[in-house]
N, C-alpha and C. Protein backbone atom coordinates (compact mmCIF):
# COMPACT_ATOMS: atom_id res chain seq x y z
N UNK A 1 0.82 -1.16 0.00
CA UNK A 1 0.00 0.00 0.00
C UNK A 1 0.89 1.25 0.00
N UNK A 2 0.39 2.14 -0.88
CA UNK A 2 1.50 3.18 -0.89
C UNK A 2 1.07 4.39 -0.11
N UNK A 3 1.44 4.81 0.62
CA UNK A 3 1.70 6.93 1.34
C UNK A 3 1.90 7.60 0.62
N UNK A 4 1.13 8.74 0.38
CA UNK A 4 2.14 9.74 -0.38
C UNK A 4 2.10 10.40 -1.58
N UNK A 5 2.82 11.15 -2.02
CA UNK A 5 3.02 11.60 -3.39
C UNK A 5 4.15 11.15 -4.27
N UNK A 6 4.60 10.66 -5.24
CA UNK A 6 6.23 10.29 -5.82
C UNK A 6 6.63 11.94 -6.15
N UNK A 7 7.99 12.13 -6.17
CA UNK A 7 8.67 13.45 -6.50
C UNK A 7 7.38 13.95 -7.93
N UNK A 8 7.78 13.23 -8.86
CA UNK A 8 6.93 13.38 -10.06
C UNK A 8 5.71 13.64 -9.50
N UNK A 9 4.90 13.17 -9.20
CA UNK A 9 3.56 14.05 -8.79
C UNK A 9 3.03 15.08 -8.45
N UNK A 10 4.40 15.53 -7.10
CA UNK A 10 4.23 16.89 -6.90
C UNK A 10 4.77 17.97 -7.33
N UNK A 11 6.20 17.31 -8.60
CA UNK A 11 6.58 18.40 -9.22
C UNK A 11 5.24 18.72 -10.59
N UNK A 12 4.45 18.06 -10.78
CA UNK A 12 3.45 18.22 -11.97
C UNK A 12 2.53 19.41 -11.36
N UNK A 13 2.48 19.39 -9.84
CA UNK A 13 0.98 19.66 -9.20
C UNK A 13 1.84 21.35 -9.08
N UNK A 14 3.37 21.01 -8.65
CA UNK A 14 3.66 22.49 -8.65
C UNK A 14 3.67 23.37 -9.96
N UNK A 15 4.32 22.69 -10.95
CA UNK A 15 3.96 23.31 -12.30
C UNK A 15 3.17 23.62 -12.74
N UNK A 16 1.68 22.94 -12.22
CA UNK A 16 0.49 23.60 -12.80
C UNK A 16 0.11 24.65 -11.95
N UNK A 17 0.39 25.09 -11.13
CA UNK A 17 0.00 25.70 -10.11
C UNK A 17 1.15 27.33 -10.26
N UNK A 18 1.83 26.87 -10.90
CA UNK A 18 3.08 28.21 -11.29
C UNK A 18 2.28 28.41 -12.87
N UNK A 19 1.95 27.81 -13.47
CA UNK A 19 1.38 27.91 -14.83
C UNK A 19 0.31 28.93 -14.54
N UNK A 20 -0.98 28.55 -13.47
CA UNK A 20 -2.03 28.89 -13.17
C UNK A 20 -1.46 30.38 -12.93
N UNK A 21 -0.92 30.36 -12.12
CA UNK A 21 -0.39 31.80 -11.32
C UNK A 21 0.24 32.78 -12.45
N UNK A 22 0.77 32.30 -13.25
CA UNK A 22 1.52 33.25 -14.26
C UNK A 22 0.36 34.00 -14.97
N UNK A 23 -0.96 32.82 -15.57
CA UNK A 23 -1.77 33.00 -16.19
C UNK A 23 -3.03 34.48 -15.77
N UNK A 24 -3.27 34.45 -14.03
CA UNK A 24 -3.79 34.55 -13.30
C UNK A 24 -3.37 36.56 -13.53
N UNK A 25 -1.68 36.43 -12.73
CA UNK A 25 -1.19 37.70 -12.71
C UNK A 25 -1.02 38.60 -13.99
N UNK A 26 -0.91 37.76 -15.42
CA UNK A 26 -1.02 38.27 -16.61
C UNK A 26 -2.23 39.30 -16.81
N UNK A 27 -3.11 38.53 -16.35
CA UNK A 27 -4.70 38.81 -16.66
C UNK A 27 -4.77 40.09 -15.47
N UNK A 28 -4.21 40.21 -14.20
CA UNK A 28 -4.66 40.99 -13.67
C UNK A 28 -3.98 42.48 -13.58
N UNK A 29 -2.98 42.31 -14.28
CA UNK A 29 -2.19 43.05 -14.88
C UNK A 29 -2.20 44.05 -16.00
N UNK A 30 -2.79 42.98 -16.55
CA UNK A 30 -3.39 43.77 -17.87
C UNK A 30 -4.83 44.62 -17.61
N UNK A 31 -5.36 44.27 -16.77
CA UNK A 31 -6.54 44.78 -16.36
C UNK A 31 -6.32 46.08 -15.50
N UNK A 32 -5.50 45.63 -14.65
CA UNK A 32 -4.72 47.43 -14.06
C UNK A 32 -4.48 47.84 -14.68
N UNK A 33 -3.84 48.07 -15.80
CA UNK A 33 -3.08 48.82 -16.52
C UNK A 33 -4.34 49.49 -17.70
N UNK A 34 -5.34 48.55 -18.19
CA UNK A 34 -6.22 48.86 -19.05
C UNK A 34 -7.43 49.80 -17.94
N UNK A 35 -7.63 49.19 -16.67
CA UNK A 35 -8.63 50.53 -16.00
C UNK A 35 -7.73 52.07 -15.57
N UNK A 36 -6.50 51.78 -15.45
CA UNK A 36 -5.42 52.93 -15.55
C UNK A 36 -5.90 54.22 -16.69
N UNK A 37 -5.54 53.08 -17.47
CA UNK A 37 -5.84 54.16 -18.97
C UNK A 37 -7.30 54.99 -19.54
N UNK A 38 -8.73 53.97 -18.82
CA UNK A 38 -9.67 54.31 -18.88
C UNK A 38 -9.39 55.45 -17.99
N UNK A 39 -9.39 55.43 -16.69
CA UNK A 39 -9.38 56.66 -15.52
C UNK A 39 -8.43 57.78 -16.43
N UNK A 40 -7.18 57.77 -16.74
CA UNK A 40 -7.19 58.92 -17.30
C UNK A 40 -7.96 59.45 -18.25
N UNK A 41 -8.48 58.62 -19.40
CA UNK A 41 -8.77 59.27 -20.45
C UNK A 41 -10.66 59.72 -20.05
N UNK A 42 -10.63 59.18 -19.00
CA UNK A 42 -12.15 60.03 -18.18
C UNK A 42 -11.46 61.21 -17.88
N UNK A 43 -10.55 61.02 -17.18
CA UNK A 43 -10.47 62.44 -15.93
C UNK A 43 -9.63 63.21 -17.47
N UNK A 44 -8.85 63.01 -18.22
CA UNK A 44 -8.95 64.34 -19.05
C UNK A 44 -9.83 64.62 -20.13
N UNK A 45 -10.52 63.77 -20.72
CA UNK A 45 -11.70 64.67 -20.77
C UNK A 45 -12.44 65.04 -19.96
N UNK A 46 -12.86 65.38 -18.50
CA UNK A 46 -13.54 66.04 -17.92
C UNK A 46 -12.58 66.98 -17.43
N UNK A 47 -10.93 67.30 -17.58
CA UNK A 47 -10.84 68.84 -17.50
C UNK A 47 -10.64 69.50 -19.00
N UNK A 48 -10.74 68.85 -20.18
CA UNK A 48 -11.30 69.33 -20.72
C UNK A 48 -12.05 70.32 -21.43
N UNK A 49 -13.13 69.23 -20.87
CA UNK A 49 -14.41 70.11 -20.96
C UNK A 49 -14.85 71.35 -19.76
N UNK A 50 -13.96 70.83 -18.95
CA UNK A 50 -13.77 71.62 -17.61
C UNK A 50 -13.77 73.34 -18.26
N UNK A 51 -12.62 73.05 -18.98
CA UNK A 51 -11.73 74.19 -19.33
C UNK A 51 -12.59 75.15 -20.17
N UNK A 52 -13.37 74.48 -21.20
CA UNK A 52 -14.32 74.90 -22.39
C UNK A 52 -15.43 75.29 -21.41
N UNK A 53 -16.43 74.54 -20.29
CA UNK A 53 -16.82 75.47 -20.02
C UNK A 53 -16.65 76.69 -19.55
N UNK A 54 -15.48 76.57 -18.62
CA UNK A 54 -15.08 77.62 -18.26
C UNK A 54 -14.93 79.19 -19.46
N UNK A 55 -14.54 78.89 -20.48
CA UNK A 55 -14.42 79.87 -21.33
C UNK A 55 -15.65 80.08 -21.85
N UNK A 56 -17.46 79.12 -21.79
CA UNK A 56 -18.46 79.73 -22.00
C UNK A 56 -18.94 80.20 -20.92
N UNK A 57 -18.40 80.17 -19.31
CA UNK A 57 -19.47 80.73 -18.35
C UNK A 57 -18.52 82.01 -18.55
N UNK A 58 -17.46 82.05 -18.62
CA UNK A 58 -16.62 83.48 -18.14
C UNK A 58 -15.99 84.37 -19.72
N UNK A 59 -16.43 83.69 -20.47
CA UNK A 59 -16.47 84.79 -22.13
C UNK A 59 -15.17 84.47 -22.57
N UNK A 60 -13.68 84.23 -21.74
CA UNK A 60 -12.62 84.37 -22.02
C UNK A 60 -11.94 82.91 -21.36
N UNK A 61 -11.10 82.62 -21.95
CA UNK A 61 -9.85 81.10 -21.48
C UNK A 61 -9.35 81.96 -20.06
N UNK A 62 -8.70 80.44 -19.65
CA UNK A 62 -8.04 80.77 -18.30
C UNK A 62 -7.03 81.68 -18.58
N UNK A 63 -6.24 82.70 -17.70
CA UNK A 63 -5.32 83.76 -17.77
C UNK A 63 -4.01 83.34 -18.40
N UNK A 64 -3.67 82.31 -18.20
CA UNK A 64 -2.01 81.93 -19.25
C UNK A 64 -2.53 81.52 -20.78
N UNK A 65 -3.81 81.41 -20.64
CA UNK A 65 -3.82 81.27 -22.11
C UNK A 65 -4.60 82.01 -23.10
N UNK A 66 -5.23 83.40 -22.16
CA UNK A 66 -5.63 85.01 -22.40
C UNK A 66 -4.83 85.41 -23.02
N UNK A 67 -3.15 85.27 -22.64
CA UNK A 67 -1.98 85.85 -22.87
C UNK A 67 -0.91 85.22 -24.07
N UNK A 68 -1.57 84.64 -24.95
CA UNK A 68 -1.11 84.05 -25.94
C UNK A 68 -1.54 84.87 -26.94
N UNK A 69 -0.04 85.18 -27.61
CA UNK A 69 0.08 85.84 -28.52
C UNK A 69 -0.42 85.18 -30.16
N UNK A 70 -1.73 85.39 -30.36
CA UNK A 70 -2.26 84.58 -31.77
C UNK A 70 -1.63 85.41 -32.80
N UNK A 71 -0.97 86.08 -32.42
CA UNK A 71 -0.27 86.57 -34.06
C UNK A 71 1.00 85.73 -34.39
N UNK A 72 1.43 84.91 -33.21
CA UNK A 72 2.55 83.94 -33.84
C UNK A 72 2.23 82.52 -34.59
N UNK A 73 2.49 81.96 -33.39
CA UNK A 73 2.39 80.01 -33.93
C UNK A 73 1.16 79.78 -33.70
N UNK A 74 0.61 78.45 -34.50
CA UNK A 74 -0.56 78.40 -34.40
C UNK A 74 -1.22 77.45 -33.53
N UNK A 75 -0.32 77.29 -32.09
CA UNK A 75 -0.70 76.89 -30.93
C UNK A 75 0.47 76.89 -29.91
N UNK A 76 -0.17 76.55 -28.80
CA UNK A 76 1.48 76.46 -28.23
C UNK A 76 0.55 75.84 -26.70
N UNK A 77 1.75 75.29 -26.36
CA UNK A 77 1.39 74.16 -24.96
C UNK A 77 2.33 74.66 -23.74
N UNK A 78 0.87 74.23 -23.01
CA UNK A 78 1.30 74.45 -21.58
C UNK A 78 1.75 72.87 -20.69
N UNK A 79 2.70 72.47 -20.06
CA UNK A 79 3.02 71.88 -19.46
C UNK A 79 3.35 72.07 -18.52
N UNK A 80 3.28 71.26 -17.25
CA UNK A 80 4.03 71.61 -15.90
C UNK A 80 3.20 72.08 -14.98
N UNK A 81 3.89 73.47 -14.52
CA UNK A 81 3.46 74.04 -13.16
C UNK A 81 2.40 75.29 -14.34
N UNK A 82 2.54 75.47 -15.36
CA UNK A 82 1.91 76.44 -16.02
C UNK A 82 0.50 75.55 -16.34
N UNK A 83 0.58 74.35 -16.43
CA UNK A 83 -0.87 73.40 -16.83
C UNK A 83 -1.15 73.82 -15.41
N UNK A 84 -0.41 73.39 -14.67
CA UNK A 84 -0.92 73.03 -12.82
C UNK A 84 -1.98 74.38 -12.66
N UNK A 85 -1.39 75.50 -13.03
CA UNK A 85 -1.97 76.63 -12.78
C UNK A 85 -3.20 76.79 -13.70
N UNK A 86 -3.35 76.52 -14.96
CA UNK A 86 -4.55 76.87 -15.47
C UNK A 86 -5.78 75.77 -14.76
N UNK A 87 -5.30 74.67 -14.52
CA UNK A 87 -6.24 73.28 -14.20
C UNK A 87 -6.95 74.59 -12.80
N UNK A 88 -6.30 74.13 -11.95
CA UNK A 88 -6.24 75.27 -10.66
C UNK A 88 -7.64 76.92 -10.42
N UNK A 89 -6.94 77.44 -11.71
CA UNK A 89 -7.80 78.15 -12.07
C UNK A 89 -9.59 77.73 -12.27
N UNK A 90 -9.45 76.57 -13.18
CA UNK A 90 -10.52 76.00 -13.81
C UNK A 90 -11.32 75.41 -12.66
N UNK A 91 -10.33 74.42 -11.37
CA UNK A 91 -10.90 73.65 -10.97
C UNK A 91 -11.48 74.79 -9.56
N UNK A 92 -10.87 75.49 -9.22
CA UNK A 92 -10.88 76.82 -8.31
C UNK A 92 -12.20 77.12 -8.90
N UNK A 93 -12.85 77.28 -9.49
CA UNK A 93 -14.07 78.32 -10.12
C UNK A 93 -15.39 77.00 -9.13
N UNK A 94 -15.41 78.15 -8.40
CA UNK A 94 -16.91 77.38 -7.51
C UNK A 94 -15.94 76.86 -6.20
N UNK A 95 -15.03 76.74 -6.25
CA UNK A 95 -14.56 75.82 -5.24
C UNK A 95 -14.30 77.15 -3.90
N UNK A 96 -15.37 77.41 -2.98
CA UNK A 96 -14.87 78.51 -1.81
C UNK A 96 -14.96 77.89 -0.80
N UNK A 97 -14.97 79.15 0.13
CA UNK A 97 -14.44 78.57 1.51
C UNK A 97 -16.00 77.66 1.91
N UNK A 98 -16.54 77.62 1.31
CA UNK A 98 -17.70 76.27 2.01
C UNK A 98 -16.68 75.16 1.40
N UNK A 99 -16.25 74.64 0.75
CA UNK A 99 -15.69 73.00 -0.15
C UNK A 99 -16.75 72.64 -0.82
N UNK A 100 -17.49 73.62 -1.61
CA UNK A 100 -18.40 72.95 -2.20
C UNK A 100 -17.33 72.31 -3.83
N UNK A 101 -17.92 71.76 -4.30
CA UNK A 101 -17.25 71.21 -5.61
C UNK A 101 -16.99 72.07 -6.46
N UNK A 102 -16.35 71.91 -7.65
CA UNK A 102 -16.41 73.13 -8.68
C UNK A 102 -17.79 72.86 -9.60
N UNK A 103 -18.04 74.00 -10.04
CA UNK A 103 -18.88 73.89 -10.46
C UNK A 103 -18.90 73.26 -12.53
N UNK A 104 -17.38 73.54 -12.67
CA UNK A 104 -17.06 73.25 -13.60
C UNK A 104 -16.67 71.72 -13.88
N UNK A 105 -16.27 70.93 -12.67
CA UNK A 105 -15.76 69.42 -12.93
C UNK A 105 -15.61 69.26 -11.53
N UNK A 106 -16.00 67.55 -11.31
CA UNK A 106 -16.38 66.88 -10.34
C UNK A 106 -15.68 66.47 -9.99
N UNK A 107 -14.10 67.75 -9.06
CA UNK A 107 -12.67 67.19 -8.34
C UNK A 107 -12.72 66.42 -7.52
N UNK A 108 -13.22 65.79 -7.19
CA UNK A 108 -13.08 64.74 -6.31
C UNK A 108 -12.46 63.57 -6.92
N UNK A 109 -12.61 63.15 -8.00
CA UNK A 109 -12.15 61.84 -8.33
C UNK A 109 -10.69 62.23 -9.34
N UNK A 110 -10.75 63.74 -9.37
CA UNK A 110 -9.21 64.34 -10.04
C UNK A 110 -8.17 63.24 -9.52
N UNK A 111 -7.09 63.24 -10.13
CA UNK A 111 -5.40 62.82 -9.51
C UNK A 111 -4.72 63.64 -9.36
N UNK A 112 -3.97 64.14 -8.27
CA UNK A 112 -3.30 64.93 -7.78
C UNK A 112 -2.14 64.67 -7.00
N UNK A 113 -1.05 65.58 -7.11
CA UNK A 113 0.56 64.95 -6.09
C UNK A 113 0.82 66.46 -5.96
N UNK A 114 1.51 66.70 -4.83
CA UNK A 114 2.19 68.29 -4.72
C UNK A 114 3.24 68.34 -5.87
N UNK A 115 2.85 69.92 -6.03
CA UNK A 115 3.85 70.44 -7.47
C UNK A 115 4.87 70.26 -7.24
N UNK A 116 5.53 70.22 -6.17
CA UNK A 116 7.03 70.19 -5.67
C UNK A 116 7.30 68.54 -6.09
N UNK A 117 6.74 67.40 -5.95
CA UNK A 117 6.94 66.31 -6.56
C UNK A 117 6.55 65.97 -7.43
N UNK A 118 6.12 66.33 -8.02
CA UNK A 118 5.14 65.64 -9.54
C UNK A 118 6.18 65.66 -10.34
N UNK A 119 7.34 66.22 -10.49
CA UNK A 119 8.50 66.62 -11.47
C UNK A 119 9.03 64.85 -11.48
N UNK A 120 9.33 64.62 -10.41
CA UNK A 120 9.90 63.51 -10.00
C UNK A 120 9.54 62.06 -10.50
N UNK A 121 10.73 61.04 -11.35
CA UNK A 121 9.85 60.21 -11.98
C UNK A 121 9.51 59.57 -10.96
N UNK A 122 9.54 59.31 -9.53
CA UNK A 122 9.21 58.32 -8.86
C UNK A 122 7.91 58.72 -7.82
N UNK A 123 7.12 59.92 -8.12
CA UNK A 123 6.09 60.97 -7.56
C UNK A 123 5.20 59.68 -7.87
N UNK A 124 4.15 59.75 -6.87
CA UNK A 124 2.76 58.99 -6.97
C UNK A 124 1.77 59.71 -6.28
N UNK A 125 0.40 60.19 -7.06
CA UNK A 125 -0.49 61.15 -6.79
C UNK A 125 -1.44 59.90 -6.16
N UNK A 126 -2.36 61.00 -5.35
CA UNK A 126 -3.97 60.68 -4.88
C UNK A 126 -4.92 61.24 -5.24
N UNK A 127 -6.13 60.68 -4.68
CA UNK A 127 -7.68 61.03 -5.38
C UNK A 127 -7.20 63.07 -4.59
N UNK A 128 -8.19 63.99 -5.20
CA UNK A 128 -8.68 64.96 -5.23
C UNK A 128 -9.33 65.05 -3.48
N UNK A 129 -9.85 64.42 -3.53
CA UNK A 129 -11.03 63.93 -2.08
C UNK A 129 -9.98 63.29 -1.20
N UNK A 130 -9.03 62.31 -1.70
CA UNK A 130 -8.39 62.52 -0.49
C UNK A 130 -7.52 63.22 -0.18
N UNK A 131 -6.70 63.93 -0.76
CA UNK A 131 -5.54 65.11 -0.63
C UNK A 131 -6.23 66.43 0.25
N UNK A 132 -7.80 66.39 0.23
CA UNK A 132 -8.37 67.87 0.70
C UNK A 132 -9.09 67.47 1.94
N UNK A 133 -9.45 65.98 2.62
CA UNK A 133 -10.02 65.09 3.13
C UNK A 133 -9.26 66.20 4.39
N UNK A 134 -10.24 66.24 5.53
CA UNK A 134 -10.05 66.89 7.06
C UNK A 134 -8.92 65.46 7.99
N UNK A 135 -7.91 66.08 8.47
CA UNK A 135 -7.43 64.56 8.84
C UNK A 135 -6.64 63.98 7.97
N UNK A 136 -6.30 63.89 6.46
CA UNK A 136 -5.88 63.65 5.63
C UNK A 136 -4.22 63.10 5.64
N UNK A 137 -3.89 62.09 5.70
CA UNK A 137 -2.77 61.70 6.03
C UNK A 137 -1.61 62.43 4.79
N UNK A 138 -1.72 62.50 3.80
CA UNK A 138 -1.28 63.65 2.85
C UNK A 138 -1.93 64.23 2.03
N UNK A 139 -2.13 65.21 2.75
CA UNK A 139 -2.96 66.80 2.69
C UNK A 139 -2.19 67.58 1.98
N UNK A 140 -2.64 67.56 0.83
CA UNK A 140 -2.20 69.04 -0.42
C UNK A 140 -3.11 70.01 -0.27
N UNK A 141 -2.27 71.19 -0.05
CA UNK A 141 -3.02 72.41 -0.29
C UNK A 141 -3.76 72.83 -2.07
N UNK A 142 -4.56 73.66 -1.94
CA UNK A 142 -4.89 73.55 -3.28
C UNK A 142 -3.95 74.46 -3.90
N UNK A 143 -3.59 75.27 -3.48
CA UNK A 143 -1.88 75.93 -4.16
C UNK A 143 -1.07 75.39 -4.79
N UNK A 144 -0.73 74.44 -4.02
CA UNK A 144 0.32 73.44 -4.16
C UNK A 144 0.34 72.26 -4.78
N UNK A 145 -1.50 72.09 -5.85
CA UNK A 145 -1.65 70.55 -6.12
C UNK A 145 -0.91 70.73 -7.89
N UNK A 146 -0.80 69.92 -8.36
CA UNK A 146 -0.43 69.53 -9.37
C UNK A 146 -1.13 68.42 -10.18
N UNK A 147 -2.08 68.71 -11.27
CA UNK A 147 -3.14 67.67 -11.51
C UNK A 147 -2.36 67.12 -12.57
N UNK A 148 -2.93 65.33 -12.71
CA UNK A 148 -2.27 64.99 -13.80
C UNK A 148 -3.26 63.17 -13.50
N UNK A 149 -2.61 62.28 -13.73
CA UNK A 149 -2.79 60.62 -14.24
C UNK A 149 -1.83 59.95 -13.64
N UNK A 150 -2.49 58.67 -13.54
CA UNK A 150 -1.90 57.75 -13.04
C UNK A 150 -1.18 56.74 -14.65
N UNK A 151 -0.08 56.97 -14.45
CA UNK A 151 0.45 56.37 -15.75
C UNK A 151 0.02 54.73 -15.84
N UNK A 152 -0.52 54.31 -16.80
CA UNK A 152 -1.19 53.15 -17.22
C UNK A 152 0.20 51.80 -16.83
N UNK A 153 1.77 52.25 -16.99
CA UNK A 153 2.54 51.12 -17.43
C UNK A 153 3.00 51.03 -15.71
N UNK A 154 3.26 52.39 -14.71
CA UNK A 154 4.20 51.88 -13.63
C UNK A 154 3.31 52.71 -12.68
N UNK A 155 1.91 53.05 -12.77
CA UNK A 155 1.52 53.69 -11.84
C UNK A 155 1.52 55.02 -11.25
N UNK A 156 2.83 55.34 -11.65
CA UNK A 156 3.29 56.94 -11.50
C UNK A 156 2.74 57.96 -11.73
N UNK A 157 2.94 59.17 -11.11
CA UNK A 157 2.27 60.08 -11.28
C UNK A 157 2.61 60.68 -12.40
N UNK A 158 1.79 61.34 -13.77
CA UNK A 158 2.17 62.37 -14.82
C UNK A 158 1.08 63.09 -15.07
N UNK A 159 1.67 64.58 -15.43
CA UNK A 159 0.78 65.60 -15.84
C UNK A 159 0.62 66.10 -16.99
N UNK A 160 -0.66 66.23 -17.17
CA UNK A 160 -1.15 66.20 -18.38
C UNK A 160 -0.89 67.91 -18.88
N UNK A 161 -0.92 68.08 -20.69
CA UNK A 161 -0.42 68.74 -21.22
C UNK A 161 -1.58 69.44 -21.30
N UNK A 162 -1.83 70.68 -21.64
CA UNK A 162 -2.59 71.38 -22.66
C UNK A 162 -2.37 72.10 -23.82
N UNK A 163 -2.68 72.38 -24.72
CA UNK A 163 -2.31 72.52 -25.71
C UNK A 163 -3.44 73.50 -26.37
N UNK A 164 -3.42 74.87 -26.82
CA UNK A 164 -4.51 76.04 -27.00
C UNK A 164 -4.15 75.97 -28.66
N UNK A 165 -4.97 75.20 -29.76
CA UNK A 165 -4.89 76.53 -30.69
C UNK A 165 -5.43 77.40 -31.16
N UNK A 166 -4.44 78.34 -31.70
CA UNK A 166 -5.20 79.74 -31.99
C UNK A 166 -6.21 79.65 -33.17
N UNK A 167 -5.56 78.85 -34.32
CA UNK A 167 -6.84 79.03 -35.35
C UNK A 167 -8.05 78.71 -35.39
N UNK A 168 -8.07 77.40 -34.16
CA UNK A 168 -9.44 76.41 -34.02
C UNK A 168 -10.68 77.47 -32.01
N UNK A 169 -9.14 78.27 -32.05
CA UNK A 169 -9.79 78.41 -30.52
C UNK A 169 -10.16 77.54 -29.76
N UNK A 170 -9.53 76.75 -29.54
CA UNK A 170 -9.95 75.32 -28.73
C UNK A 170 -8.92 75.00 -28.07
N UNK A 171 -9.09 73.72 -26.96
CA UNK A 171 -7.65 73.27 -26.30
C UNK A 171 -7.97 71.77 -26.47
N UNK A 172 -6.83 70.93 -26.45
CA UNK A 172 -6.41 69.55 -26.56
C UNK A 172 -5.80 69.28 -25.02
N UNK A 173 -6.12 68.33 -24.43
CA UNK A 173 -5.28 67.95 -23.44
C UNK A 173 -4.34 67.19 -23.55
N UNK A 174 -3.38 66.56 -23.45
CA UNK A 174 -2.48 65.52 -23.65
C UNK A 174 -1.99 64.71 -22.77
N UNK A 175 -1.27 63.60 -22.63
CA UNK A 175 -0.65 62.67 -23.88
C UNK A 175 -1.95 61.93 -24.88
N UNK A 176 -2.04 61.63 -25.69
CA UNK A 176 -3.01 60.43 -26.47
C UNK A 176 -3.21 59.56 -25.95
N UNK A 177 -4.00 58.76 -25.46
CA UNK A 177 -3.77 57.28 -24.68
C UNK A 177 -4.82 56.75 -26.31
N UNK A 178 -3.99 56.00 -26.34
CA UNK A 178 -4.80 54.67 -27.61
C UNK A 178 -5.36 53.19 -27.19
């Protein structure tokens, strides 16, 4: 009568079981990375459109991009702490000392990291709601936020571009996600 497993048995049972697991983490992987890419390409089109309304409730674009000279190139982009500031602007409109929301886009589910790190490739942002959250274990001022995405491949924090042109009067946000 035999006990047991032979070596061979349980090296089969471990192989399928490393097979399973490879199969398993592939799949869930790809699925982070694919709801990654959805969440940004929500949250920039909704600043966006953020932005556009803003230029139909208030007649005119946010102030850095008032100040674009349309007699030159026929667009020109804001990146950085100069995006940080127009988003800011946009997302600021409605946002007073009650915390009510903006009235232009629904910051709460924004991504956000302080401007002072967002530069940094190894920066990792939080929700909107929790950075402003009472108690908030890291609490960004709204001065100091820096809006942007959770990069689809490593998680990281990046900020998104804008981009005004003059002939179309319109803005593009950026990167492309495909």
């Amino acid at each position: 009568m035999r006990k047991g497993f032979t070596i061979v048995e349980m090296l089969a049972v471990v192989a399928i079981i490393a097979i399973l697991a490879t199969i398993i983490t592939t799949a869930a992987s790809s699925t982070i990375k694919s709801g990654r890419k959805k969440r940004a390409v929500v949250m920039q089109s909704a600043l966006a459109q953020a932005i556009s309304a803003y230029y139909a409730q208030e007649g005119k674009w946010p102030s850095l991009i008032e100040q674009v000279d349309t007699d030159g190139e026929d667009s020109e982009t804001f990146t950085g702490t100069k995006a940080d500031q127009i988003f800011r602007e946009v997302v600021g409109k409605g946002f007073g000392r009650s915390g009510a929301k903006s009235m232009l886009v629904d910051a709460s589910a924004l991504f956000v990291c302080e401007a002072g790190a967002a530069s940094s490739k190894k920066a990792y942002g939080i929700d909107f709601s929790e950075a402003t959250a009472k108690g908030a274990k890291r609490k960004i001022s709204f001065s100091e936020m820096a809006f942007g995405y959770q990069d689809p491949e490593t998680g990281r924090f990046r900020r998104f571009s804008i981009t005004y042109n003059c002939r179309t009067d319109s803005v593009v946000l950026g990167p492309t996600f495909e």
